[in-house]
PDB file of N, CA and C in Angstrom:
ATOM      1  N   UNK A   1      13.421  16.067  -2.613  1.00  0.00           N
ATOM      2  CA  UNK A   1      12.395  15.406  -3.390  1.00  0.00           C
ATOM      3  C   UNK A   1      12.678  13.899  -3.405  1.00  0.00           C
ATOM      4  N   UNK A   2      11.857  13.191  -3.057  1.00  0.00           N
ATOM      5  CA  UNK A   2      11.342  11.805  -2.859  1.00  0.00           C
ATOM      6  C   UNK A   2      11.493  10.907  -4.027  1.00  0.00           C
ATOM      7  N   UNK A   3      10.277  11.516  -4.695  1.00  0.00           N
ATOM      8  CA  UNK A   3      10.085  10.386  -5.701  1.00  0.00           C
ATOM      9  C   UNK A   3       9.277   9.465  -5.666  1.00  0.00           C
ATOM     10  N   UNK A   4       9.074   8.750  -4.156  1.00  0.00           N
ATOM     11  CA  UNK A   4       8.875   7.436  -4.174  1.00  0.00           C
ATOM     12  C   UNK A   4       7.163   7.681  -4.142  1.00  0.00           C
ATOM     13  N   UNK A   5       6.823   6.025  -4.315  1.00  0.00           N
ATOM     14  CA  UNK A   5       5.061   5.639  -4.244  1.00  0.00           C
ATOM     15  C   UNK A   5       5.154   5.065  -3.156  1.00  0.00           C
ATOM     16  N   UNK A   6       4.119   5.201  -3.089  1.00  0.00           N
ATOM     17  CA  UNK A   6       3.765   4.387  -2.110  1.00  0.00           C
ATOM     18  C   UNK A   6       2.342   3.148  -2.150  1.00  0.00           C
ATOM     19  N   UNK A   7       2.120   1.559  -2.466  1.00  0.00           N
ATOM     20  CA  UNK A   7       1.348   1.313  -3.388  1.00  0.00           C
ATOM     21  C   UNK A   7       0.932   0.312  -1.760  1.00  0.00           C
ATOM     22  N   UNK A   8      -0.397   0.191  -1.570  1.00  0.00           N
ATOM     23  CA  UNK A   8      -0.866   0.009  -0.616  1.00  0.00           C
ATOM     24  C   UNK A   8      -1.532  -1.779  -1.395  1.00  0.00           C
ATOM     25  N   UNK A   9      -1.549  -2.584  -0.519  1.00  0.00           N
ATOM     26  CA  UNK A   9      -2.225  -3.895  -0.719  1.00  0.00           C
ATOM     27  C   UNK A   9      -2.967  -4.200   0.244  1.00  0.00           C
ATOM     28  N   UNK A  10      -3.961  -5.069  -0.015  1.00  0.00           N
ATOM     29  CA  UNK A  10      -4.641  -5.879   0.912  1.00  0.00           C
ATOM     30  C   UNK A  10      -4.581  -7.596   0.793  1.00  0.00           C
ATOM     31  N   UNK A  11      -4.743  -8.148   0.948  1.00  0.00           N
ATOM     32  CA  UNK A  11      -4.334  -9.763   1.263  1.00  0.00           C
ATOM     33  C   UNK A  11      -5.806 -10.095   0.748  1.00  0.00           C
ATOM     34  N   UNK A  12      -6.102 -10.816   0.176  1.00  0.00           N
ATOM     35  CA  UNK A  12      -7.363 -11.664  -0.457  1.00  0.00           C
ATOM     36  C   UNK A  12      -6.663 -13.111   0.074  1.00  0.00           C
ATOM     37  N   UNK A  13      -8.267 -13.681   1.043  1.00  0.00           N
ATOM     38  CA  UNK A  13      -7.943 -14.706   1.850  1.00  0.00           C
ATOM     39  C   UNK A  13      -8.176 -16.040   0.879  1.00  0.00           C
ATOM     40  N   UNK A  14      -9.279 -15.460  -0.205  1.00  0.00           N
ATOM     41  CA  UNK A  14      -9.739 -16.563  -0.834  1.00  0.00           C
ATOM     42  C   UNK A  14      -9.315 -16.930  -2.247  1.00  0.00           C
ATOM     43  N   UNK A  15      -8.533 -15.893  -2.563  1.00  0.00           N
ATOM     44  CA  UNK A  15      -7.966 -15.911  -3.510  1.00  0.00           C
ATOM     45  C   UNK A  15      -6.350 -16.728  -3.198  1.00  0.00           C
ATOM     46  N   UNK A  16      -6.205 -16.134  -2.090  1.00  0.00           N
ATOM     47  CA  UNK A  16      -4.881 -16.321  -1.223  1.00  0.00           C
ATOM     48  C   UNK A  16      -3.613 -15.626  -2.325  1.00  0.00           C
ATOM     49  N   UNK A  17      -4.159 -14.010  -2.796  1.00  0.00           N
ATOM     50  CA  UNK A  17      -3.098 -13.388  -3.390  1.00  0.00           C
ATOM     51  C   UNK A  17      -3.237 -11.733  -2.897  1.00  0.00           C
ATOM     52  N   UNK A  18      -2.257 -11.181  -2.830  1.00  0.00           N
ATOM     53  CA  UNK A  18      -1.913  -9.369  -2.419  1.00  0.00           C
ATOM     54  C   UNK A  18      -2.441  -9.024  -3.719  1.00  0.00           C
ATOM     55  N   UNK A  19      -4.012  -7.504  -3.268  1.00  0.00           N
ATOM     56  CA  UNK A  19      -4.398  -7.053  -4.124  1.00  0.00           C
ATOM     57  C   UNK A  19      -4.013  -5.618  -3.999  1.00  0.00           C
ATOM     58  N   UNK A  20      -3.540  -4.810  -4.752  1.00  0.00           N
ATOM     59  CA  UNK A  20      -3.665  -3.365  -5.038  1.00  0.00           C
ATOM     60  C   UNK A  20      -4.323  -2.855  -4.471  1.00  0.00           C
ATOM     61  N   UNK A  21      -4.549  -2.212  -3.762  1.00  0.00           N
ATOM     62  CA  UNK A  21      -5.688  -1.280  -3.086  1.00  0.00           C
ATOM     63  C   UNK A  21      -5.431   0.176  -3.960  1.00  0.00           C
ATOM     64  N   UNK A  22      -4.473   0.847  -3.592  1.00  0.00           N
ATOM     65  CA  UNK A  22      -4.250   2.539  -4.655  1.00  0.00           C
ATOM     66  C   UNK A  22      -3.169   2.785  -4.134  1.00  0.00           C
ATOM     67  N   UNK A  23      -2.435   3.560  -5.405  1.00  0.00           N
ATOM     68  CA  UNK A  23      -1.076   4.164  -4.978  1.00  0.00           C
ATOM     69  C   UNK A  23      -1.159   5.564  -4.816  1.00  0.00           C
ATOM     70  N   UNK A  24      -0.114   5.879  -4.290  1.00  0.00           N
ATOM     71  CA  UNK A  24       0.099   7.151  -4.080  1.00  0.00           C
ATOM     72  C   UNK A  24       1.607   7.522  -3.819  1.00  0.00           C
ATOM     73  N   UNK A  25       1.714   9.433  -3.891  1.00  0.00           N
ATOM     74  CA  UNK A  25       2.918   9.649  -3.512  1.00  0.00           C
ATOM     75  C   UNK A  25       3.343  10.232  -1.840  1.00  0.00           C
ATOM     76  N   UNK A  26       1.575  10.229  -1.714  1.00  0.00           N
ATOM     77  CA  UNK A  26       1.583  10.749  -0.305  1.00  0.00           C
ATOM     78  C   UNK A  26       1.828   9.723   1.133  1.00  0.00           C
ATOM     79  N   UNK A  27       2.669   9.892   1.998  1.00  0.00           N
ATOM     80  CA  UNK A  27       2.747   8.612   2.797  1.00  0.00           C
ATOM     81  C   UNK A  27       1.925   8.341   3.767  1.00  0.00           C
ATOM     82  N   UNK A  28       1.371   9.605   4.246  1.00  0.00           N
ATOM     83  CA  UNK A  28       0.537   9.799   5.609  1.00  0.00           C
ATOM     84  C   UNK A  28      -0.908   9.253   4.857  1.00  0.00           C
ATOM     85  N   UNK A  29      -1.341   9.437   3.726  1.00  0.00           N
ATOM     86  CA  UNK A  29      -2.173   8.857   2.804  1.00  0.00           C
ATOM     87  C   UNK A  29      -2.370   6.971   2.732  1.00  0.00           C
ATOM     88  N   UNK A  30      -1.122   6.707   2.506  1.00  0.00           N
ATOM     89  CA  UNK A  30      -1.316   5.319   2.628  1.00  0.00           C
ATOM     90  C   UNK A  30      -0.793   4.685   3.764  1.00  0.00           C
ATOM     91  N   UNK A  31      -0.639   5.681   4.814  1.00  0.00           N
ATOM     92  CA  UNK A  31      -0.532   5.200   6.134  1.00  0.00           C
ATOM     93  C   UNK A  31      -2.065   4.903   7.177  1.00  0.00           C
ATOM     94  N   UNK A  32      -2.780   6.057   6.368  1.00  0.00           N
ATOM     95  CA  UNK A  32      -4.486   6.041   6.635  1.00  0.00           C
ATOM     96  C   UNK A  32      -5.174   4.536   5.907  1.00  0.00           C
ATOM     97  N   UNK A  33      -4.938   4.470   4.335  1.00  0.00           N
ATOM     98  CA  UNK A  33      -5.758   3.702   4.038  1.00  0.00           C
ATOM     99  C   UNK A  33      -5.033   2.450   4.588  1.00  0.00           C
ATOM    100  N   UNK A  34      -3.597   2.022   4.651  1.00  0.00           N
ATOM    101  CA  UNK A  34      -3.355   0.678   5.209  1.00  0.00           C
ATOM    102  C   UNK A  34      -4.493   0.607   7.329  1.00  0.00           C
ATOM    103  N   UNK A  35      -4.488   1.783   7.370  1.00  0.00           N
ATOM    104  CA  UNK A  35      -5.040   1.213   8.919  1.00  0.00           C
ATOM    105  C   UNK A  35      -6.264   0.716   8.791  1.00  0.00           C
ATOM    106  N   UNK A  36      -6.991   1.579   7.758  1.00  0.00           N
ATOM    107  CA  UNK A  36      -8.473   1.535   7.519  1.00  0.00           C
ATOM    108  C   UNK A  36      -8.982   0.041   7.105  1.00  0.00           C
ATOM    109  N   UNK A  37      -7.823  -0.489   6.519  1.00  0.00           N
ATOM    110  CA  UNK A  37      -7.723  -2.127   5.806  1.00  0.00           C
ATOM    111  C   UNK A  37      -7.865  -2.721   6.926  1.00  0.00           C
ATOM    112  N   UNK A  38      -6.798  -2.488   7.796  1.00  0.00           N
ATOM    113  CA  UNK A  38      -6.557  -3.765   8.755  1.00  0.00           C
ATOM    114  C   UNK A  38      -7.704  -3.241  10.230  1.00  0.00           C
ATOM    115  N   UNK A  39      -8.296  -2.101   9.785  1.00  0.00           N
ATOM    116  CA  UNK A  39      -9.340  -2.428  10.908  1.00  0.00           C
ATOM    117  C   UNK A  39     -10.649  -3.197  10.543  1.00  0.00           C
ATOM    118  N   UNK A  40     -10.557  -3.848   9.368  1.00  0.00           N
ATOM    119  CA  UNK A  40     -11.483  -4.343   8.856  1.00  0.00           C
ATOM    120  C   UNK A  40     -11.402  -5.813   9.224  1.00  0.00           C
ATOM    121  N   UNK A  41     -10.241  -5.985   9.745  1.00  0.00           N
ATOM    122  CA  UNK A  41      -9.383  -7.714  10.080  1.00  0.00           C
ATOM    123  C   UNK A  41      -8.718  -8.208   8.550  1.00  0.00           C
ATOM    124  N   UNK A  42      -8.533  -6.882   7.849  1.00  0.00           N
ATOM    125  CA  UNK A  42      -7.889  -7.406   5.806  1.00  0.00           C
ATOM    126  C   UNK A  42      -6.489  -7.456   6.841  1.00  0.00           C
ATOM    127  N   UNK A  43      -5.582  -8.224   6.330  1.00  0.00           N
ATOM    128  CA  UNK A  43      -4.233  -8.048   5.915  1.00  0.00           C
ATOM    129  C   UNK A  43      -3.613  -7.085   5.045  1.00  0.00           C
ATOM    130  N   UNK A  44      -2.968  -5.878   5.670  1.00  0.00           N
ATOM    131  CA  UNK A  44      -2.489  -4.980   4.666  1.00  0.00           C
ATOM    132  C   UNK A  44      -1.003  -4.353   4.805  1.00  0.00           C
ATOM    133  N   UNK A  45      -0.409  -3.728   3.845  1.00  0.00           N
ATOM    134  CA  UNK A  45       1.226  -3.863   4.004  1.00  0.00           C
ATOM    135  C   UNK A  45       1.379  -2.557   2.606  1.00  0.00           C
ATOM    136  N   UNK A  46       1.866  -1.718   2.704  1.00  0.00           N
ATOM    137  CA  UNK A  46       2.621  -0.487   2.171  1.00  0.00           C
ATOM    138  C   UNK A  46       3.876  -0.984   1.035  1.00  0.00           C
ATOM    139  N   UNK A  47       3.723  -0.974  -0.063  1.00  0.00           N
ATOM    140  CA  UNK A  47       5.344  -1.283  -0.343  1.00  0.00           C
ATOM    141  C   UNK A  47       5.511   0.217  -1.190  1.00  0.00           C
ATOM    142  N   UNK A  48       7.170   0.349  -0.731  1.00  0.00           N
ATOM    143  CA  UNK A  48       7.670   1.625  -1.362  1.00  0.00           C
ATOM    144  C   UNK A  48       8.803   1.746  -2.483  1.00  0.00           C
ATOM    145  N   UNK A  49       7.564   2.429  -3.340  1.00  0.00           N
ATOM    146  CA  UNK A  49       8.675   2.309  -4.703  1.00  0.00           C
ATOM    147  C   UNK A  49       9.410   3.232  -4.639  1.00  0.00           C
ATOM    148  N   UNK A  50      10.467   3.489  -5.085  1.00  0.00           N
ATOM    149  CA  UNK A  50      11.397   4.651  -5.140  1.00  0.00           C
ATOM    150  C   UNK A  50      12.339   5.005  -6.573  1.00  0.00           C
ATOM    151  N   UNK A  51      12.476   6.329  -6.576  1.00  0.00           N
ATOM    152  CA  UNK A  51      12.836   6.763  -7.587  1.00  0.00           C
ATOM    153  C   UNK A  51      13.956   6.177  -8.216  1.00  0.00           C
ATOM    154  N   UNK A  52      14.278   5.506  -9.254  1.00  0.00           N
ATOM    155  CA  UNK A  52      15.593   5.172 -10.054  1.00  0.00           C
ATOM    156  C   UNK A  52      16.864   6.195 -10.460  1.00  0.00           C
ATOM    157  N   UNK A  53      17.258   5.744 -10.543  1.00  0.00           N
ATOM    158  CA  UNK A  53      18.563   6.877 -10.785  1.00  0.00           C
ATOM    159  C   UNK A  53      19.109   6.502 -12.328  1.00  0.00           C
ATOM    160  N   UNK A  54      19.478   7.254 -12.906  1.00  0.00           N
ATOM    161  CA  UNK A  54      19.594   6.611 -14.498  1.00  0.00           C
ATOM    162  C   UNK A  54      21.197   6.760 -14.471  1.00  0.00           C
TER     163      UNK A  54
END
């Protein structure tokens, strides 16, 4: 067991800041929506959160 998110962004050109697109725990999930971004010509990038350990 994982744990981790997986929180998908897109690049706002005019804002010139990384927006949230949706998280998830699934990877193949935000491996789809990051392509779907950047076939649009968005800038997009996956970051992976992962579980803490206490």
């Amino acid at each position: 067991m994982t744990g981790a998110t997986y929180v998908v962004k897109a690049f706002d050109d005019k804002a010139k800041v990384w927006k949230t697109v949706m998280s998830t725990k699934d990877k193949d999930q935000a491996d789809a929506a990051k392509a779907a971004i950047e076939q649009d010509g968005v800038r997009a990038e996956i970051e992976t959160i992962g579980r803490q350990k206490r």
